[in-house]
Structures are given as C-alpha cells and as structure tokens.
C-alpha atoms as a PDB file:
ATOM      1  CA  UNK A   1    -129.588 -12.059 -53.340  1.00  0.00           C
ATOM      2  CA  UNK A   2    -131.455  -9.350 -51.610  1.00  0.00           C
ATOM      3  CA  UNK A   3    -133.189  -6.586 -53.220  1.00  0.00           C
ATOM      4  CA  UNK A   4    -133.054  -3.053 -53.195  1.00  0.00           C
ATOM      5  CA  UNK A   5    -136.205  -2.719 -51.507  1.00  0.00           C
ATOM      6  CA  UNK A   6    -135.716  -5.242 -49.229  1.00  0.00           C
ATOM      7  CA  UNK A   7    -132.576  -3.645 -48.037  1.00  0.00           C
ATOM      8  CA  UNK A   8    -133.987  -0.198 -48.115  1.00  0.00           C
ATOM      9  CA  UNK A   9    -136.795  -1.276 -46.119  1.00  0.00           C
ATOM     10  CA  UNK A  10    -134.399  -2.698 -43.457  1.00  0.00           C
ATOM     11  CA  UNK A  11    -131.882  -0.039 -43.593  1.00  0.00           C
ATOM     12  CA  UNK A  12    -134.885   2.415 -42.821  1.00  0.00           C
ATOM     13  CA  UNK A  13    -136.291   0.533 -39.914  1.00  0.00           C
ATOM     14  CA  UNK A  14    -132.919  -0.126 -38.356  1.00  0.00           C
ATOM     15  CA  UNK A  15    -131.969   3.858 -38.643  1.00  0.00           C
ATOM     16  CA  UNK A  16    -135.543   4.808 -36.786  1.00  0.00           C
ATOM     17  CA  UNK A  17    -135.293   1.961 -34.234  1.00  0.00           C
ATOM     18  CA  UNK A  18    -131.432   3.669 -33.881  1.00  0.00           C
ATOM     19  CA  UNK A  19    -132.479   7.140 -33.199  1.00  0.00           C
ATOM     20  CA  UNK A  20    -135.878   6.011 -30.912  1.00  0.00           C
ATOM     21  CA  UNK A  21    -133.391   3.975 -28.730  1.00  0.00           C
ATOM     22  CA  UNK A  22    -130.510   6.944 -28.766  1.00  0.00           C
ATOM     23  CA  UNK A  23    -132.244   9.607 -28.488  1.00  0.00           C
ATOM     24  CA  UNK A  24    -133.587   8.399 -25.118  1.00  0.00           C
ATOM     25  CA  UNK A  25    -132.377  10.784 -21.950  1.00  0.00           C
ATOM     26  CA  UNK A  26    -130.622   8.299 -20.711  1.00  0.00           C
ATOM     27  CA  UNK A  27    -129.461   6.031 -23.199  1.00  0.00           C
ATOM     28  CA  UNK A  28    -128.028   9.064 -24.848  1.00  0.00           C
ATOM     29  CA  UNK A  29    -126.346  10.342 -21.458  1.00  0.00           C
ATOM     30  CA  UNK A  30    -124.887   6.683 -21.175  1.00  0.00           C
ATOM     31  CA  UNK A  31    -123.353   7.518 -24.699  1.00  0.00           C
ATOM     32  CA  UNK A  32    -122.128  10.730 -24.214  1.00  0.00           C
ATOM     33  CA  UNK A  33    -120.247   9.149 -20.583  1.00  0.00           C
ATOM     34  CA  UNK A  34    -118.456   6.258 -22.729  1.00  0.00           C
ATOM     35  CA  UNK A  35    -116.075   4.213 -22.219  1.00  0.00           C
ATOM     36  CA  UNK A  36    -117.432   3.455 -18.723  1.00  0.00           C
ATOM     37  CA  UNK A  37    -117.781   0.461 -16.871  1.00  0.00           C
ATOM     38  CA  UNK A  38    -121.420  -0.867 -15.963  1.00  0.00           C
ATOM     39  CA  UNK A  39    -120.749  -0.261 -12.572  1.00  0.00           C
ATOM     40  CA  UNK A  40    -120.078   3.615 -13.188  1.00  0.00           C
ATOM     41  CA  UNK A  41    -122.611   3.729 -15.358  1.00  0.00           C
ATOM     42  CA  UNK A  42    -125.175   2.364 -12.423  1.00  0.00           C
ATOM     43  CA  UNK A  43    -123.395   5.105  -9.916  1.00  0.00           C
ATOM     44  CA  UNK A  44    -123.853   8.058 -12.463  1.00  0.00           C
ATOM     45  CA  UNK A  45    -127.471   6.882 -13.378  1.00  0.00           C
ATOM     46  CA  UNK A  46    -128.586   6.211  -9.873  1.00  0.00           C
ATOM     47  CA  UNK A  47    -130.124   3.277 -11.723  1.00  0.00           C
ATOM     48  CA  UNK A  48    -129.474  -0.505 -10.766  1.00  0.00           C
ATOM     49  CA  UNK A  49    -127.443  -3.370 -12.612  1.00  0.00           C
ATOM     50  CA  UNK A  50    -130.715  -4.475 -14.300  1.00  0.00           C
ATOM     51  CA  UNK A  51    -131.996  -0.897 -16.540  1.00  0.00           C
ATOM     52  CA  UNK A  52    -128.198  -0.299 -16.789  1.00  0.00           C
ATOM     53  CA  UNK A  53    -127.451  -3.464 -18.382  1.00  0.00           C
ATOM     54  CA  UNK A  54    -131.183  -4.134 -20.473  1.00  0.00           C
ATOM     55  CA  UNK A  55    -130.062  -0.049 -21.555  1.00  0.00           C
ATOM     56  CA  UNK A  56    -126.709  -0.996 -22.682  1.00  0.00           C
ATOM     57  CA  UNK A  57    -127.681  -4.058 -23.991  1.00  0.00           C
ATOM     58  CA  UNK A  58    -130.343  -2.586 -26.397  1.00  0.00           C
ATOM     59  CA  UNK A  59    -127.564   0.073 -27.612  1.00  0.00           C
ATOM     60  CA  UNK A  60    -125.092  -2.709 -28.075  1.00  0.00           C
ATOM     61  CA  UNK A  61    -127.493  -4.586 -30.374  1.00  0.00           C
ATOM     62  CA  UNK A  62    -128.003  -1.449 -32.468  1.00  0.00           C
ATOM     63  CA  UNK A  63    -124.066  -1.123 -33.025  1.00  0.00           C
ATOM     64  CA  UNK A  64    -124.192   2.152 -30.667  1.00  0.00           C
ATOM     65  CA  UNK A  65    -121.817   0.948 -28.127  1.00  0.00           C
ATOM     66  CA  UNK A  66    -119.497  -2.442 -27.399  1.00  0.00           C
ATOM     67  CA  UNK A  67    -119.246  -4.642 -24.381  1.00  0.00           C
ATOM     68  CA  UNK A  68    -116.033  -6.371 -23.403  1.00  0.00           C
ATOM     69  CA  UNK A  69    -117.623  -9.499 -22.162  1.00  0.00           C
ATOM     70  CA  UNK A  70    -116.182 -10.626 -18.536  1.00  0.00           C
ATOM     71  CA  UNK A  71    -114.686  -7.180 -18.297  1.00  0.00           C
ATOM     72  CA  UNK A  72    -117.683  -4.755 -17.468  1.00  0.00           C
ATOM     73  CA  UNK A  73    -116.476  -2.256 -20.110  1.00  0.00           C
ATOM     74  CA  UNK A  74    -118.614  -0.372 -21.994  1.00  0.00           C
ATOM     75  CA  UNK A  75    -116.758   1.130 -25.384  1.00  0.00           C
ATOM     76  CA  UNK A  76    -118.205   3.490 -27.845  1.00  0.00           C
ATOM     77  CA  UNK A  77    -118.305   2.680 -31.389  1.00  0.00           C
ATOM     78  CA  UNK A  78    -117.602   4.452 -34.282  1.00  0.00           C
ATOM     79  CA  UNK A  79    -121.188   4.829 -34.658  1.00  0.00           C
ATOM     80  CA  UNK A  80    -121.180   6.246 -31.504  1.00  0.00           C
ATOM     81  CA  UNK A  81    -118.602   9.229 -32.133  1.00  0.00           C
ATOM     82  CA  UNK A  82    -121.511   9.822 -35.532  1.00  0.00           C
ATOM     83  CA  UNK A  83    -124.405   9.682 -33.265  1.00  0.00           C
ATOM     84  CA  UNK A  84    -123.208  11.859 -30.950  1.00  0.00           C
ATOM     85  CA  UNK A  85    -122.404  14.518 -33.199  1.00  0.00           C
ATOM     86  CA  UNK A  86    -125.677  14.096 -35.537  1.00  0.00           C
ATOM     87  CA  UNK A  87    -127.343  14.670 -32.924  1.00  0.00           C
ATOM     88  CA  UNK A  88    -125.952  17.699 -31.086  1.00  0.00           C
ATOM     89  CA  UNK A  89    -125.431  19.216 -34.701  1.00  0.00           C
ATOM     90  CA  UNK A  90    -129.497  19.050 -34.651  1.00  0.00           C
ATOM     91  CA  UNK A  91    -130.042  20.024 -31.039  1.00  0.00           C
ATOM     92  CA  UNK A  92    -127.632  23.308 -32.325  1.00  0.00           C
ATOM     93  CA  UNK A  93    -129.753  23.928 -35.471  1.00  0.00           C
ATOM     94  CA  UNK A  94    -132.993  24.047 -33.396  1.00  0.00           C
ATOM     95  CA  UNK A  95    -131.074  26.013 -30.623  1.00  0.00           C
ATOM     96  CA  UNK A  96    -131.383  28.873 -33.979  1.00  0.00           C
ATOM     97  CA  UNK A  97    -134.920  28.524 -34.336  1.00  0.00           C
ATOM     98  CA  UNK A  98    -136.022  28.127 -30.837  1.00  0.00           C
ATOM     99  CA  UNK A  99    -136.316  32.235 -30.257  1.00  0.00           C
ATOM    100  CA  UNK A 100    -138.798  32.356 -33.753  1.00  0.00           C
ATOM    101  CA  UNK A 101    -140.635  29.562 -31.960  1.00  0.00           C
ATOM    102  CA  UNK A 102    -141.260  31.851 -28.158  1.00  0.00           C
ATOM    103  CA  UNK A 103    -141.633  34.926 -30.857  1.00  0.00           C
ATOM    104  CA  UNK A 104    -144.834  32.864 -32.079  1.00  0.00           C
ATOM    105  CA  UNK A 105    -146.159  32.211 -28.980  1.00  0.00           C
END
C-alpha cells in the first residue's frame, strides 16, 4: 500500500507537469479546437504531422485529451472540459486586476 505522502507527492507533480504542458499556446489552442482530427489539427496549426502528433501525444498521456487509434480522432476528456474552464476562470480573474497592474506602472 502506498502512502499518503507518496501519493501526495505524485498527485502534485502530475498536476504541475498538467498545467506546464496545457497551458502551452498551442497545446491549449489544440484543446480548446477538440474533437478534431490530426489532420485538422496540422491545417489549423500550420504545424506538420510530427509537433502535431508529439503535442497530442504528450496531452494524451496527461489524461487531457483521447486518441481513437487507426481513426485520427482527437477527443477531449472530461479533464479537458475542467481544464478549459480552470483556466479561462483564471485568465478572467487576472483580466480584473490587469488595470491595477498598468495603474502601477
């Protein structure tokens, strides 16, 4: 059995490696365009087969997205939907505290 800190530890460092590979441009503009198929994803990009798959790949692996194997479908997850939202929620909040910020300056 695992302990807590153990699990904490990983839980942590998973959630961190989540939002450093989500909160990329374009990893996070390949979320927000889901469900896609790679090759869409490659035309919207302007990016080739390669950084469109290694991108997806790395936000499959997370749990941020799902490939139908043979299909070239790109899903979002649940995750995904949470992510999403988290994350413009934030982008909002500092949207409020962006005109304190040029007042400062």
């Amino acid at each position: 059995m695992l302990s807590t800190g153990v699990i904490e530890k990983f839980t942590r460092k998973r959630t961190l490696e989540l939002f450093r590979v989500g909160c990329d441009s374009t990893n996070f503009q390949i979320l927000k365009l889901l469900p896609k198929k790679i090759s869409d994803l490659e035309e919207e990009l302007k990016l080739s087969t390669m950084p469109v798959n290694r991108r997806v790949n790395a936000l499959v692996r997370l749990g941020l997205a799902r490939r139908i194997l043979g299909t070239g479908n790109v899903l979002p997850t649940e995750l995904t939907k949470r992510f999403i939202d988290l994350v413009e929620g934030i982008v909002k909040e500092v949207e409020e505290v962006v005109p304190l910020f040029l007042e400062l300056a």
